[in-house]
Structure formats: C-alpha cells, structure tokens
PDB file of N, CA and C in Angstrom:
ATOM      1  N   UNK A   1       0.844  -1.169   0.000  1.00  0.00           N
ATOM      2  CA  UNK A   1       0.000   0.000   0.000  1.00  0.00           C
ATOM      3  C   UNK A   1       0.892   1.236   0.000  1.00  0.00           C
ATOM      4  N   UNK A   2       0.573   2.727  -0.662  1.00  0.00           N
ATOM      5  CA  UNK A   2       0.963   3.265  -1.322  1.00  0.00           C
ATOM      6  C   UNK A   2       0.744   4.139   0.064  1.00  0.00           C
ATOM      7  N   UNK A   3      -0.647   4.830  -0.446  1.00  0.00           N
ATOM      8  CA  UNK A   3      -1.252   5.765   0.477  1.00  0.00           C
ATOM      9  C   UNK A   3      -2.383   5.111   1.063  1.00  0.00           C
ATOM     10  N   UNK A   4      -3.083   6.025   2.223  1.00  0.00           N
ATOM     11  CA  UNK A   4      -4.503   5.439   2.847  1.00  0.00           C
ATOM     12  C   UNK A   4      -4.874   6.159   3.571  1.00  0.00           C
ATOM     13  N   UNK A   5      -5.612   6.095   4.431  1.00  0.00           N
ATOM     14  CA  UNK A   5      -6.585   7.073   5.127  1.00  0.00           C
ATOM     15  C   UNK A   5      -7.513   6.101   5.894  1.00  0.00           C
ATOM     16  N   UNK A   6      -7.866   6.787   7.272  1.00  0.00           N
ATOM     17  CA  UNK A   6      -9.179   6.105   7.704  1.00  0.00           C
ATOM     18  C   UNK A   6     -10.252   6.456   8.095  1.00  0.00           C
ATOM     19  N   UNK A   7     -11.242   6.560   8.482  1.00  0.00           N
ATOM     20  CA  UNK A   7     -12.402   6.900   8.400  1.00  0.00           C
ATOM     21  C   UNK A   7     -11.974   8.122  10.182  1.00  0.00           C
ATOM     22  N   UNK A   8     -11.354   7.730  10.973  1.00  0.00           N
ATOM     23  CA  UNK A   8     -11.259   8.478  12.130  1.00  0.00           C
ATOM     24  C   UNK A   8     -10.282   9.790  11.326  1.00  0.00           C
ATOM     25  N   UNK A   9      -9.745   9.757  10.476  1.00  0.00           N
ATOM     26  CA  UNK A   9      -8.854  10.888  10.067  1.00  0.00           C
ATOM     27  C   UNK A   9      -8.924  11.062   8.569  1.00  0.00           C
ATOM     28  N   UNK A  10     -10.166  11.635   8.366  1.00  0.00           N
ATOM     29  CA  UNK A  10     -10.559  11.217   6.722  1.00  0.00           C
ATOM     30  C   UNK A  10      -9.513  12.985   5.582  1.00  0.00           C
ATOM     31  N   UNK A  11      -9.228  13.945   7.008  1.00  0.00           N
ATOM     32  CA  UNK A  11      -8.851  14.420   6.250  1.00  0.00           C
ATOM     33  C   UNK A  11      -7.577  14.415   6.416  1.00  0.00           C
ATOM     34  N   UNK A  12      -6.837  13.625   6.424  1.00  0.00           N
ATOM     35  CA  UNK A  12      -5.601  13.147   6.003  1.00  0.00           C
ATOM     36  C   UNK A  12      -5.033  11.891   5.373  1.00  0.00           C
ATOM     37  N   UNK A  13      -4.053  11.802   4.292  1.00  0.00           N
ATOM     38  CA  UNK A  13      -3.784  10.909   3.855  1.00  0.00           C
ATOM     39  C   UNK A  13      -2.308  10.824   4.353  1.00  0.00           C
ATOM     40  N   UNK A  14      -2.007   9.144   4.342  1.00  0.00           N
ATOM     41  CA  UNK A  14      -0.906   8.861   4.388  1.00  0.00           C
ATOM     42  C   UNK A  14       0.217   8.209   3.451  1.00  0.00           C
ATOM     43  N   UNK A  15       1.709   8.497   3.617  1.00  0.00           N
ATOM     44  CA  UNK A  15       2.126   7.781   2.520  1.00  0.00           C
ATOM     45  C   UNK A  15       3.393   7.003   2.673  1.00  0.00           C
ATOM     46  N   UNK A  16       3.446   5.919   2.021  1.00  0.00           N
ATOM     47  CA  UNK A  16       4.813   4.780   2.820  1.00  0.00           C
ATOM     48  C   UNK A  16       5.785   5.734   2.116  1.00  0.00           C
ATOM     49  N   UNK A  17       6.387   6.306   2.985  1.00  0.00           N
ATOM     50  CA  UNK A  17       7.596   7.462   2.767  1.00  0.00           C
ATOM     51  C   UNK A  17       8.730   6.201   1.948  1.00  0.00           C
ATOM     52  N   UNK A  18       8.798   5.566   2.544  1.00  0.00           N
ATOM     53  CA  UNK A  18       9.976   4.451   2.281  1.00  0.00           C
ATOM     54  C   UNK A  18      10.202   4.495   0.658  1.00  0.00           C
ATOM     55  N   UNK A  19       9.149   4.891  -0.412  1.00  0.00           N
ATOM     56  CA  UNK A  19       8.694   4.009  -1.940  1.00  0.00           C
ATOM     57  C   UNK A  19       8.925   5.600  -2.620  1.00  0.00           C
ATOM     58  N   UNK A  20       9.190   6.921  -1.806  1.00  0.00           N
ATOM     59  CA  UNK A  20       9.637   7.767  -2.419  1.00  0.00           C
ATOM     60  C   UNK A  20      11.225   8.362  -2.866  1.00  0.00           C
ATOM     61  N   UNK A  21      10.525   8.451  -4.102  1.00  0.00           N
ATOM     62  CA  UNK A  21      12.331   8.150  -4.901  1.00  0.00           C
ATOM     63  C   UNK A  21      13.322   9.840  -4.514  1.00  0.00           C
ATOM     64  N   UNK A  22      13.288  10.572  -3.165  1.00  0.00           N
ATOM     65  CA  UNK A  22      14.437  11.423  -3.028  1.00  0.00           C
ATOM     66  C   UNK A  22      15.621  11.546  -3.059  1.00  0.00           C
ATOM     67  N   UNK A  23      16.644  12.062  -3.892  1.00  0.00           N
ATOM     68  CA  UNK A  23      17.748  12.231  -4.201  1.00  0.00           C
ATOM     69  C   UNK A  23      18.547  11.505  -2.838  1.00  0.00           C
ATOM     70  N   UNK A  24      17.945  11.650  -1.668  1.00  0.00           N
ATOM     71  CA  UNK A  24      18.551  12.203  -0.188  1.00  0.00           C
ATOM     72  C   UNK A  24      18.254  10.854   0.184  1.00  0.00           C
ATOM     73  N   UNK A  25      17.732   9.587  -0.300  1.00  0.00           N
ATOM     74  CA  UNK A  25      17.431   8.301   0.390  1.00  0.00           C
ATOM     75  C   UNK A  25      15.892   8.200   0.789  1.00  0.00           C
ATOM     76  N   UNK A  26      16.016   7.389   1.334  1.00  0.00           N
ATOM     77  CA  UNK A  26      14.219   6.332   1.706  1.00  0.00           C
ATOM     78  C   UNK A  26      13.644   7.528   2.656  1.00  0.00           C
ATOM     79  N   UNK A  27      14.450   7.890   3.627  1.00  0.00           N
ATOM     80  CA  UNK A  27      13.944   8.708   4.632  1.00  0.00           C
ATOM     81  C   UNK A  27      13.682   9.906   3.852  1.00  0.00           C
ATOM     82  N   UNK A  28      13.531  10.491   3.196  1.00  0.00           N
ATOM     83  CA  UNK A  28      13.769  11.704   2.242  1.00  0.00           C
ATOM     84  C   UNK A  28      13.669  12.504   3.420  1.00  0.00           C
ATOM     85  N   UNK A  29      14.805  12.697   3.808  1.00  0.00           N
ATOM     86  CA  UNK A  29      15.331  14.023   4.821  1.00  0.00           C
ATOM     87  C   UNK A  29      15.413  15.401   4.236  1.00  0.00           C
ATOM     88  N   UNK A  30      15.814  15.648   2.959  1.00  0.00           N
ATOM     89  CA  UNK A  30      15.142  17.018   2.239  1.00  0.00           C
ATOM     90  C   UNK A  30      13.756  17.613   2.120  1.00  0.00           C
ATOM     91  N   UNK A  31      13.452  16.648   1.751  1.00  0.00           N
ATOM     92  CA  UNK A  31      11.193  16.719   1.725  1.00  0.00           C
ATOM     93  C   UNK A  31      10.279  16.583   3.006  1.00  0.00           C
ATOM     94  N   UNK A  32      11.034  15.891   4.610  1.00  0.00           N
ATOM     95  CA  UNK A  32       9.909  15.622   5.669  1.00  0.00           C
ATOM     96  C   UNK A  32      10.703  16.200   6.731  1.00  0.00           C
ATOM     97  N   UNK A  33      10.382  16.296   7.843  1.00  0.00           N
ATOM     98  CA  UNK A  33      10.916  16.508   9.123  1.00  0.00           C
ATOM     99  C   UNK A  33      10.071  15.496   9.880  1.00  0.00           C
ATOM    100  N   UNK A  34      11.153  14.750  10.469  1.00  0.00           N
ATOM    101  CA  UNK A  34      11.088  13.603  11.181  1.00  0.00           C
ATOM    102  C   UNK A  34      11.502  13.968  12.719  1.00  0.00           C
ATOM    103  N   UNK A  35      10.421  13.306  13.361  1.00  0.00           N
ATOM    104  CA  UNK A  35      10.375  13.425  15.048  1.00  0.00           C
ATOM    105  C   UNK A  35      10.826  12.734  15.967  1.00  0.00           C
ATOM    106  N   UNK A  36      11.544  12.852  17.141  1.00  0.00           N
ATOM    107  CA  UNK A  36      11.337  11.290  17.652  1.00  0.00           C
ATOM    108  C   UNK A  36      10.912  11.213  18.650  1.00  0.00           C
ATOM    109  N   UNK A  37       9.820  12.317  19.361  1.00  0.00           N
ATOM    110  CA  UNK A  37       9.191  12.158  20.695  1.00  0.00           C
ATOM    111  C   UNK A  37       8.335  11.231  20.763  1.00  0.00           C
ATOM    112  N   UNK A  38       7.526  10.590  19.922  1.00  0.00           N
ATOM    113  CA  UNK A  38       6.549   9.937  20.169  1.00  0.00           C
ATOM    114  C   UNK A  38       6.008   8.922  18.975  1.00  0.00           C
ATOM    115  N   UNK A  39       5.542   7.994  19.408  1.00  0.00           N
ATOM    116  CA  UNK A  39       4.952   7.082  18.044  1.00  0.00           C
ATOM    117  C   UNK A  39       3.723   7.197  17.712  1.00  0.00           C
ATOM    118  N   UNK A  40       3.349   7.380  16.312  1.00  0.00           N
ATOM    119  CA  UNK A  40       2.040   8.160  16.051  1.00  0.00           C
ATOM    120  C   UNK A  40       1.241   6.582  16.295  1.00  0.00           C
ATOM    121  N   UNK A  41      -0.090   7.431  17.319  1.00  0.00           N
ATOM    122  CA  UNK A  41      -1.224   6.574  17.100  1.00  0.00           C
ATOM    123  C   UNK A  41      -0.548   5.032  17.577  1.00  0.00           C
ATOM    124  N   UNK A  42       0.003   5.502  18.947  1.00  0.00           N
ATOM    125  CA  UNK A  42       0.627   3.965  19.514  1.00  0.00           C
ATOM    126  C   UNK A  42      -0.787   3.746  20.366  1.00  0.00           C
ATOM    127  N   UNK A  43      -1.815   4.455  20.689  1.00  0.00           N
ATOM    128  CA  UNK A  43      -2.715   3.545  21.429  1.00  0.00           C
ATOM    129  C   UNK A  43      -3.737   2.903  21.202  1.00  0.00           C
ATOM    130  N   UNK A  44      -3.443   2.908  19.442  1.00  0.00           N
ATOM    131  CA  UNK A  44      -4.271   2.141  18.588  1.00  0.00           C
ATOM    132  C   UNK A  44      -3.492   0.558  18.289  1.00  0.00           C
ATOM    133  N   UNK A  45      -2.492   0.867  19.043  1.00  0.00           N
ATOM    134  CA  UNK A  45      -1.397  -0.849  18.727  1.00  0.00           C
ATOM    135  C   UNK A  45      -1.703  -1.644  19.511  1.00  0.00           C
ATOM    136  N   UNK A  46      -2.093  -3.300  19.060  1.00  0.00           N
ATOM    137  CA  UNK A  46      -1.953  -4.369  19.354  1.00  0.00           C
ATOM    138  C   UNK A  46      -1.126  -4.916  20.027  1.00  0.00           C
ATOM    139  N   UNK A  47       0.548  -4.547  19.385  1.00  0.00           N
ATOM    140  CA  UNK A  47       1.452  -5.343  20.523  1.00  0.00           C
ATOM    141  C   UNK A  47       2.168  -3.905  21.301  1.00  0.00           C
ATOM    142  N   UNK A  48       1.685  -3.651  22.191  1.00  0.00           N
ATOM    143  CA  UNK A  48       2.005  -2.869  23.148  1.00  0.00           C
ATOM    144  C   UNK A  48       3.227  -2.753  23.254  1.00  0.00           C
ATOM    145  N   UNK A  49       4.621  -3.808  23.235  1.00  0.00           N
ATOM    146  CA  UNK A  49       5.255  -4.197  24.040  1.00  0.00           C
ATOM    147  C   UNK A  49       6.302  -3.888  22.693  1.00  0.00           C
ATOM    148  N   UNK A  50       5.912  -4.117  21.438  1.00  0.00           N
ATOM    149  CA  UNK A  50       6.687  -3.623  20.160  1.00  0.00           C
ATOM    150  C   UNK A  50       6.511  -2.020  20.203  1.00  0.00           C
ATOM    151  N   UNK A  51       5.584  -1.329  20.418  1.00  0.00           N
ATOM    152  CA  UNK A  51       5.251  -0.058  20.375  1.00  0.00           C
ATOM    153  C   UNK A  51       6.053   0.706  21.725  1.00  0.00           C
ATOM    154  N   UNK A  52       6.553   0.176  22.780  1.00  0.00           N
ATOM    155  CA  UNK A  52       7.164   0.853  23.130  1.00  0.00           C
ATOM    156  C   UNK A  52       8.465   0.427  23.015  1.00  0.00           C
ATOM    157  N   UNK A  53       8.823  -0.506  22.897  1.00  0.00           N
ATOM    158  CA  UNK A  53      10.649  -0.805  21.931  1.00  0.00           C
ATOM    159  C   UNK A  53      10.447  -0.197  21.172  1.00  0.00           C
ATOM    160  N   UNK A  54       9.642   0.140  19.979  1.00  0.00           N
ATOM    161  CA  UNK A  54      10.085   1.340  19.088  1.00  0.00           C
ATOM    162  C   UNK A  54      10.268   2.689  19.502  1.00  0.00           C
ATOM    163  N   UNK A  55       8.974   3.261  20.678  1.00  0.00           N
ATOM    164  CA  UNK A  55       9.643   4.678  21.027  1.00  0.00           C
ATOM    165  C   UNK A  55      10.868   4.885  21.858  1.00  0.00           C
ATOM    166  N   UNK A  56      11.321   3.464  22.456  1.00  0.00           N
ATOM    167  CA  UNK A  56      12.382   3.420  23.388  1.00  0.00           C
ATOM    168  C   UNK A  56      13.601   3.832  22.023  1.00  0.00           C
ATOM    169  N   UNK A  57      13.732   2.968  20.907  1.00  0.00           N
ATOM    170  CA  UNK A  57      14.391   3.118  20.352  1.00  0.00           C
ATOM    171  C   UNK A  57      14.825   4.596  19.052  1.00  0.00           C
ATOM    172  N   UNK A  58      13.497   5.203  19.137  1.00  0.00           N
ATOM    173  CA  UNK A  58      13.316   6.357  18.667  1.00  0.00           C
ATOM    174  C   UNK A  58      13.400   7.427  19.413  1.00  0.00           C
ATOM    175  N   UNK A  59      13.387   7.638  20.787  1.00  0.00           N
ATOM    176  CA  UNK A  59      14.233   8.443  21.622  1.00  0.00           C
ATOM    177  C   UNK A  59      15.504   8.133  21.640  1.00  0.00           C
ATOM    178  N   UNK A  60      16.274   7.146  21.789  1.00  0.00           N
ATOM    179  CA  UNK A  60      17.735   6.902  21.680  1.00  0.00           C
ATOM    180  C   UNK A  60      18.453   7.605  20.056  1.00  0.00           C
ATOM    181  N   UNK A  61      17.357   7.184  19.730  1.00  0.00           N
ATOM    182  CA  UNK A  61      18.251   7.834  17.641  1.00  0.00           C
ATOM    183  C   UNK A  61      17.836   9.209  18.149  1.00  0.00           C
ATOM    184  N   UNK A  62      16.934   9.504  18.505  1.00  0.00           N
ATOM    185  CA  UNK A  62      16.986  11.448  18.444  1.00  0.00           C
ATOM    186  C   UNK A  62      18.113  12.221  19.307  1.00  0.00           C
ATOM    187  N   UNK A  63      18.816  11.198  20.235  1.00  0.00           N
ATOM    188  CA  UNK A  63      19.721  11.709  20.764  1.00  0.00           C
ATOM    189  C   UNK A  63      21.204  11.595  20.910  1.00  0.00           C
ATOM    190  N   UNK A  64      21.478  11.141  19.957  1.00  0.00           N
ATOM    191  CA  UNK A  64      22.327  10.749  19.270  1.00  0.00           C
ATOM    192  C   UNK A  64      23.430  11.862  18.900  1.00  0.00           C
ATOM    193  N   UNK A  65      24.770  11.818  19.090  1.00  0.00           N
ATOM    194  CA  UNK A  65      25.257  12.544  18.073  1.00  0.00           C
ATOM    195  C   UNK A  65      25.459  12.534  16.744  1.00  0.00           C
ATOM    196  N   UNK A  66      25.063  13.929  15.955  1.00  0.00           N
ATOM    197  CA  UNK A  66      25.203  13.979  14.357  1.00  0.00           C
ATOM    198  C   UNK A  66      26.963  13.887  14.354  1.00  0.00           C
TER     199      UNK A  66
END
C-alpha cells in the first residue's frame, strides 16, 4: 500500500515514505521533518510491548550525536 486514510482521520492521507524516490534516500530528509518524541497513534497498537521498543528506540536515535 501506497497511500490510505481512515475513516477516524478522513482528512488526512498517508504515505509509505519508504517508496519515495528522493535524491537524499528512503527517509527523504530534504522533503519531511522527522520526530522522535513519540509514536504516532501507539494507542491504537496491538502489541504494546513492540510499540514501546520502538519509542524506546526512537528516543535513543533522536539523541544521538550527528
């Protein structure tokens, strides 16, 4: 899946950033600004326990030295 949307957030669409072709790589770091306080819409997740290993691990990359 490309893009999508759901009926709780109809006016927004989403898009697998990953499948966009930016000069700058998958993350297209020229075109988005990327966050790492929080995981979108983690209290809509199933495995709880993956959802916070990912924000555990997405606070550690935001603090990181460049």
């Amino acid at each position: 899946m490309i893009f999508w949307t759901g009926d709780d957030r109809p006016e927004l669409i989403d898009v697998a950033v990953g499948l966009l072709a930016a000069p700058c790589g998958a993350r297209a770091d020229s075109w988005l600004k990327w966050t790492t306080s929080r995981v979108s819409f983690s209290e809509d997740a199933i495995h709880k326990a993956l959802v916070d290993s990912l924000g555990a691990g997405l606070e550690a990359w935001g603090k990181r030295e460049l």
